[in-house]
Protein backbone atom coordinates (compact mmCIF):
# COMPACT_ATOMS: atom_id res chain seq x y z
CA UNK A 1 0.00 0.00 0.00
CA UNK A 2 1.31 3.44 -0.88
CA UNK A 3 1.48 5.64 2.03
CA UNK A 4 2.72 8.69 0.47
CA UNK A 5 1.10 11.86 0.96
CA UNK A 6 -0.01 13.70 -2.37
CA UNK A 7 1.38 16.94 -3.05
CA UNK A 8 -2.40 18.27 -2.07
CA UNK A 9 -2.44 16.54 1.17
CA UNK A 10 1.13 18.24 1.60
CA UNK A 11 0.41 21.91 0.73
CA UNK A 12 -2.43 21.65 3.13
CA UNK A 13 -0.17 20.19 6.39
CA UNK A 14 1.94 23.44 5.25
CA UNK A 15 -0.14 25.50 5.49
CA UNK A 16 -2.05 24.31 8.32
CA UNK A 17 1.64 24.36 10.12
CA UNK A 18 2.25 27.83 9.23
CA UNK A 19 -0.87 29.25 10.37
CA UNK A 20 -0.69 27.29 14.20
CA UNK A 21 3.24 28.34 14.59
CA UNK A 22 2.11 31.65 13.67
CA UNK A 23 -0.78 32.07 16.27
CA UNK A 24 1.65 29.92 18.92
CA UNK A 25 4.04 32.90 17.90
CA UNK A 26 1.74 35.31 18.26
CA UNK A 27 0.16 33.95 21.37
CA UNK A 28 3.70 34.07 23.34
CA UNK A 29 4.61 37.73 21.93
CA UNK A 30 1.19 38.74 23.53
CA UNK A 31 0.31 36.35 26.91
CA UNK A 32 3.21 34.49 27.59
CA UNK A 33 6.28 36.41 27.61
CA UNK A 34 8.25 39.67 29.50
CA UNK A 35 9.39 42.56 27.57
CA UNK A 36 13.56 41.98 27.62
CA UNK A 37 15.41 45.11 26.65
CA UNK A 38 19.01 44.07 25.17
CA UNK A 39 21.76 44.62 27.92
CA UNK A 40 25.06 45.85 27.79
CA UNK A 41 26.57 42.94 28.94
CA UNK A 42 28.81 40.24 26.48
CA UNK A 43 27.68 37.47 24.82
CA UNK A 44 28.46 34.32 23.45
CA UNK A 45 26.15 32.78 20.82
CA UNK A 46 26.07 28.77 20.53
CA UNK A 47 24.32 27.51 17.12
CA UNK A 48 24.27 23.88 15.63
CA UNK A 49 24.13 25.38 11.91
CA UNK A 50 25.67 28.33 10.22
CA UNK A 51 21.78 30.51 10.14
CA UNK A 52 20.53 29.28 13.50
CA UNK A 53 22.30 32.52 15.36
CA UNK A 54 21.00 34.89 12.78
CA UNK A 55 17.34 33.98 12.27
CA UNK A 56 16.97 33.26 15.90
CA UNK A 57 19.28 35.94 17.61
CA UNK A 58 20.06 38.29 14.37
CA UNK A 59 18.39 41.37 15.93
CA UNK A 60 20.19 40.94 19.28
CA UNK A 61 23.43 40.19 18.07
CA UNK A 62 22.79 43.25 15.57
CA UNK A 63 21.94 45.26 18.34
CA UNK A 64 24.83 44.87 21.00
CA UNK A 65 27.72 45.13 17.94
CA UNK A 66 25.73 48.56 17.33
CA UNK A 67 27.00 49.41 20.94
CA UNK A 68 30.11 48.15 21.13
CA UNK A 69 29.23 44.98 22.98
CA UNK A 70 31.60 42.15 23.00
CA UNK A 71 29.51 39.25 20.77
CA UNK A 72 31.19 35.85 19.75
CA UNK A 73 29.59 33.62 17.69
CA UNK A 74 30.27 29.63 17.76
CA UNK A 75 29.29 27.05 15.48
CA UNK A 76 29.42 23.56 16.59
CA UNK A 77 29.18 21.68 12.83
CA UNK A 78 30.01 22.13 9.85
CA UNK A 79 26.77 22.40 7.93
CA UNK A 80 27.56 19.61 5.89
CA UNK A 81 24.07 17.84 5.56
CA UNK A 82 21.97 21.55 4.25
CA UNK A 83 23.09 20.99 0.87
CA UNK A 84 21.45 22.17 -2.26
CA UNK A 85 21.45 20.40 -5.74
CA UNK A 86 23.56 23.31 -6.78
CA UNK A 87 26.56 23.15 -4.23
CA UNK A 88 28.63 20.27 -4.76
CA UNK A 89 29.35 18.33 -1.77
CA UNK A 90 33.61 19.47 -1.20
CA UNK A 91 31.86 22.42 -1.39
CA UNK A 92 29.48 22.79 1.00
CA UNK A 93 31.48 23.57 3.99
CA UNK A 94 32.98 26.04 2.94
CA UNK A 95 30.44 27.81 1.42
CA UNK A 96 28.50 27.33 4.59
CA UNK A 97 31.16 29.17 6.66
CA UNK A 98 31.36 32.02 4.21
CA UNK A 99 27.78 32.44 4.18
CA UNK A 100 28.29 32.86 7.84
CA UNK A 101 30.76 35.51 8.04
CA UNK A 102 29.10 37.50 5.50
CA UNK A 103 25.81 37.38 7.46
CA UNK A 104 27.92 38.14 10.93
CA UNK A 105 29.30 40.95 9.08
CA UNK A 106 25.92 42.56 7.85
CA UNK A 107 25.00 42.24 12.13
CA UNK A 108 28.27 43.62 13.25
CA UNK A 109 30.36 40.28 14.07
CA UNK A 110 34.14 40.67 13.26
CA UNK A 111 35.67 37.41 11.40
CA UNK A 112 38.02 37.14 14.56
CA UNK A 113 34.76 36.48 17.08
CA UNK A 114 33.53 33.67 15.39
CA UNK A 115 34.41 30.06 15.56
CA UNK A 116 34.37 27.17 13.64
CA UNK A 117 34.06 23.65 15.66
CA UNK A 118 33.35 21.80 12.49
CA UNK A 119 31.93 18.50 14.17
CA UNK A 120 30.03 16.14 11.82
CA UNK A 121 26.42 17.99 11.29
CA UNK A 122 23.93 15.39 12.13
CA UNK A 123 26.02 14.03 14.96
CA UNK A 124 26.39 15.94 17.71
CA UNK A 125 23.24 13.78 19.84
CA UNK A 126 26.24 10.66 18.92
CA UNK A 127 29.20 11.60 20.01
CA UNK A 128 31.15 8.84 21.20
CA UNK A 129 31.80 9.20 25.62
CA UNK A 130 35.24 10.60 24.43
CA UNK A 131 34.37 12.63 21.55
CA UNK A 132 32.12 14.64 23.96
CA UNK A 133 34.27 15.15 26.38
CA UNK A 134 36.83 16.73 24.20
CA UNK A 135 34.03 19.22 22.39
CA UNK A 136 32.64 19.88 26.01
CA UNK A 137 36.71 20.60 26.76
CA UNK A 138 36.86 22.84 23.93
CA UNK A 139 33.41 24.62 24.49
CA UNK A 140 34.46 25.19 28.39
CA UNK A 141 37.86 26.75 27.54
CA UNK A 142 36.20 28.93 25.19
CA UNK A 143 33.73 29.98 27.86
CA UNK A 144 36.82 30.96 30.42
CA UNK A 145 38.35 32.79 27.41
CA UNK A 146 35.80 35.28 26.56
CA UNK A 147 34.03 35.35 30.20
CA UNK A 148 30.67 35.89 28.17
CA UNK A 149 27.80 37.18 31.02
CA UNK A 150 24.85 35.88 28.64
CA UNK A 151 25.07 32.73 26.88
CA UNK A 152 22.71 31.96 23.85
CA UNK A 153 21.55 28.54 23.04
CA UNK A 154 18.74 26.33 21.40
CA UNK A 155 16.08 25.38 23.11
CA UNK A 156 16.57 22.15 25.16
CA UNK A 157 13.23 20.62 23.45
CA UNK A 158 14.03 22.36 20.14
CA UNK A 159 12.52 18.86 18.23
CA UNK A 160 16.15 18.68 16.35
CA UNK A 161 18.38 16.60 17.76
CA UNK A 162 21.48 19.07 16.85
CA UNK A 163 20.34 21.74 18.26
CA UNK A 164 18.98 19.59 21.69
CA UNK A 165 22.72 18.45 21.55
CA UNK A 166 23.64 21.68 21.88
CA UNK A 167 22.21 23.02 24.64
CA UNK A 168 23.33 20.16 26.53
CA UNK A 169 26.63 20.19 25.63
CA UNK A 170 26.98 23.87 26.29
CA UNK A 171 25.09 23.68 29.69
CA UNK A 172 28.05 20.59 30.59
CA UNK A 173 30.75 23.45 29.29
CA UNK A 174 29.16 26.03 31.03
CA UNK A 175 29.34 23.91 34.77
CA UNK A 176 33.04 22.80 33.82
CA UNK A 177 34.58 26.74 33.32
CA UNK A 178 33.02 27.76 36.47
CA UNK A 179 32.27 31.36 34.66
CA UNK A 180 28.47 32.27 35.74
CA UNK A 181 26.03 33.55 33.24
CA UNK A 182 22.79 34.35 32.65
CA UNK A 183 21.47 31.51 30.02
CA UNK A 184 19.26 32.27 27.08
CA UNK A 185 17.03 29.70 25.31
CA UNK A 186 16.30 30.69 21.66
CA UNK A 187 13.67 28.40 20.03
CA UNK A 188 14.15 27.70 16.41
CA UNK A 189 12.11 24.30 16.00
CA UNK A 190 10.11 23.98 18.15
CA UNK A 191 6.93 26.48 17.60
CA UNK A 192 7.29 24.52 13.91
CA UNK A 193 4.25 22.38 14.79
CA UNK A 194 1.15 20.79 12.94
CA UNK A 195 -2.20 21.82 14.81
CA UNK A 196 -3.15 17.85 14.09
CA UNK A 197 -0.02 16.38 16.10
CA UNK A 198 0.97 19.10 18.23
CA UNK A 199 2.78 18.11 21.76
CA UNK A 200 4.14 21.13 22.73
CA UNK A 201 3.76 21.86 26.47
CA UNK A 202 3.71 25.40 28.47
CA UNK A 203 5.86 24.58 30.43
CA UNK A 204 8.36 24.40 27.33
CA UNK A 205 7.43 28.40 26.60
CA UNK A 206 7.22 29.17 30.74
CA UNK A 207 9.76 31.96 31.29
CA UNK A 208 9.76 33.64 27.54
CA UNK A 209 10.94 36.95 27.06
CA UNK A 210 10.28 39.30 24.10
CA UNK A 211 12.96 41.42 22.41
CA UNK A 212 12.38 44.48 20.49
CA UNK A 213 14.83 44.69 17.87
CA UNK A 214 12.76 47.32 15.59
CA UNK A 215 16.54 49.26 14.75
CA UNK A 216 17.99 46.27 14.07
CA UNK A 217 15.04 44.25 11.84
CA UNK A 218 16.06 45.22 8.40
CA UNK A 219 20.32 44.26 9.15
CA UNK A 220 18.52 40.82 10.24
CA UNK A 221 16.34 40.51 6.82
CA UNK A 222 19.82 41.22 4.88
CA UNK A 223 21.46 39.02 7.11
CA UNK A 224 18.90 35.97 6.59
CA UNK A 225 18.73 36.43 3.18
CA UNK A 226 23.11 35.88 2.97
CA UNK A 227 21.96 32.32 3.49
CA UNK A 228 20.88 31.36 0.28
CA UNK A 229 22.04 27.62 0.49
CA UNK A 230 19.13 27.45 3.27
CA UNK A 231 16.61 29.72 2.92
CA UNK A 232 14.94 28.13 -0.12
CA UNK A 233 14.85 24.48 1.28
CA UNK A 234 13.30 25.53 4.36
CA UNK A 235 9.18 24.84 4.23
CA UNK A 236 7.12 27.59 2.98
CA UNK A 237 6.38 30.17 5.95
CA UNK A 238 8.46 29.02 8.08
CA UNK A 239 10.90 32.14 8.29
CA UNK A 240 7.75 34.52 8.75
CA UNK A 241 8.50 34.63 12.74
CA UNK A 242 11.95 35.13 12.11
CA UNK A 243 11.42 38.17 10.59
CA UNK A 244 9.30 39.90 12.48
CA UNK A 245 10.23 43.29 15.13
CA UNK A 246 11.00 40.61 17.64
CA UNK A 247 12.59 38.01 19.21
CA UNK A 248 11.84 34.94 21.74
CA UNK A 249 14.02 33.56 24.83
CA UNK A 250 13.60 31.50 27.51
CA UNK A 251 15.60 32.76 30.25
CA UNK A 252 16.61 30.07 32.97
């Protein structure tokens, strides 16, 4: 028996999808969260993939290089697995990391504040015991390094197992430098979700805060649209939050 869905059936879980993350989106902005005004204080940006930190975190990033706050940006893989018909595959690496600095550049990052862990992408949830400890090693030095005072991470329940990954292995990096910070949750996945199969809980979305980042919003549209090796793969409407005059965090 053939199971798959016809393109019909398809356009209409899209659009269904669309339409509930927007409302969840819209719900948060208005009943669930605390107005967050963007500090002065230095931070350190965590993201699985070379776009999380600019279509989660572009406006706040954008915002603090606009003041002359310390920002470092740190990728954990190498973005091998996002890979367009048109990029061949020894190339998508490094086209990856340019598209990166170039987008870092339109928010304000210098070349010199951001890294490049380049683990596996797709891997990070299977790290072998050893392998983890050594990336957790790396992360933690890092940490004592720039003494960030906010950290910026996925979600922990971000429904992709990258960017789950993470958040735990920062939060493990985080305990072993013995710096204190104030943590920030940015969700990228999971508000993604189907009204017909939707299991997201409040207590997920307990402790959201809303960012204003109305200077910064069209430096985070230029930014976003750097990433050209992405944006067109990713399912129709599902940058619309993105790109709105603010931005989510769970503070814990």
């Amino acid at each position: 028996m053939n199971n798959k869905k016809s393109p019909f059936r398809r356009l209409i879980g899209s659009k269904l999808r669309q339409i509930y993350s927007g409302i969840l989106f819209q719900s948060i902005l208005r009943f669930r969260s605390r107005p967050l005004a963007v500090s002065e204080k230095s931070a350190m940006v965590f993201a699985p993939h070379q776009d999380d930190e600019t279509i989660a975190c572009g406006g706040t990033i954008a915002l603090k290089c606009a003041r002359e706050i310390p920002v470092q940006v740190v990728f954990l893989t190498d973005g091998r697995i996002g890979r367009p018909d048109w990029i061949k595959d020894e190339d998508i690496i490094d086209y990856r990391q340019q598209e990166a600095i170039k987008a870092l550049e339109i928010l304000g990052v210098a070349p010199a504040s951001i890294r490049f862990l380049k683990r596996s992408d797709g891997t990070l949830m299977q790290l072998s015991d050893t392998s983890r400890q050594q990336l957790i090693t790396e992360l933690a030095q890092m940490i004592q390094a720039f003494r960030p005072a906010e950290v910026y991470v996925p979600h922990k329940h971000d429904r992709h197992l990258d960017h789950e990954a993470t958040y735990n292995l920062v939060q493990a990096a985080i305990a072993v430098s013995g710096v204190q910070v104030e943590l920030f949750q940015y969700p990228v996945w999971i508000l993604w979700q189907s009204p017909m199969n939707s299991n997201l809980k409040l207590t997920e979305i307990s402790g959201s805060h809303r960012v204003f980042i109305g200077e910064a919003h069209e430096r985070k549209n230029r930014a976003i649209a750097v990433y050209k090796s992405q944006i067109n793969s990713l399912p129709q409407g599902f940058l619309n939050r993105f790109r709105s005059n603010y931005e989510i965090f769970i503070k814990t």
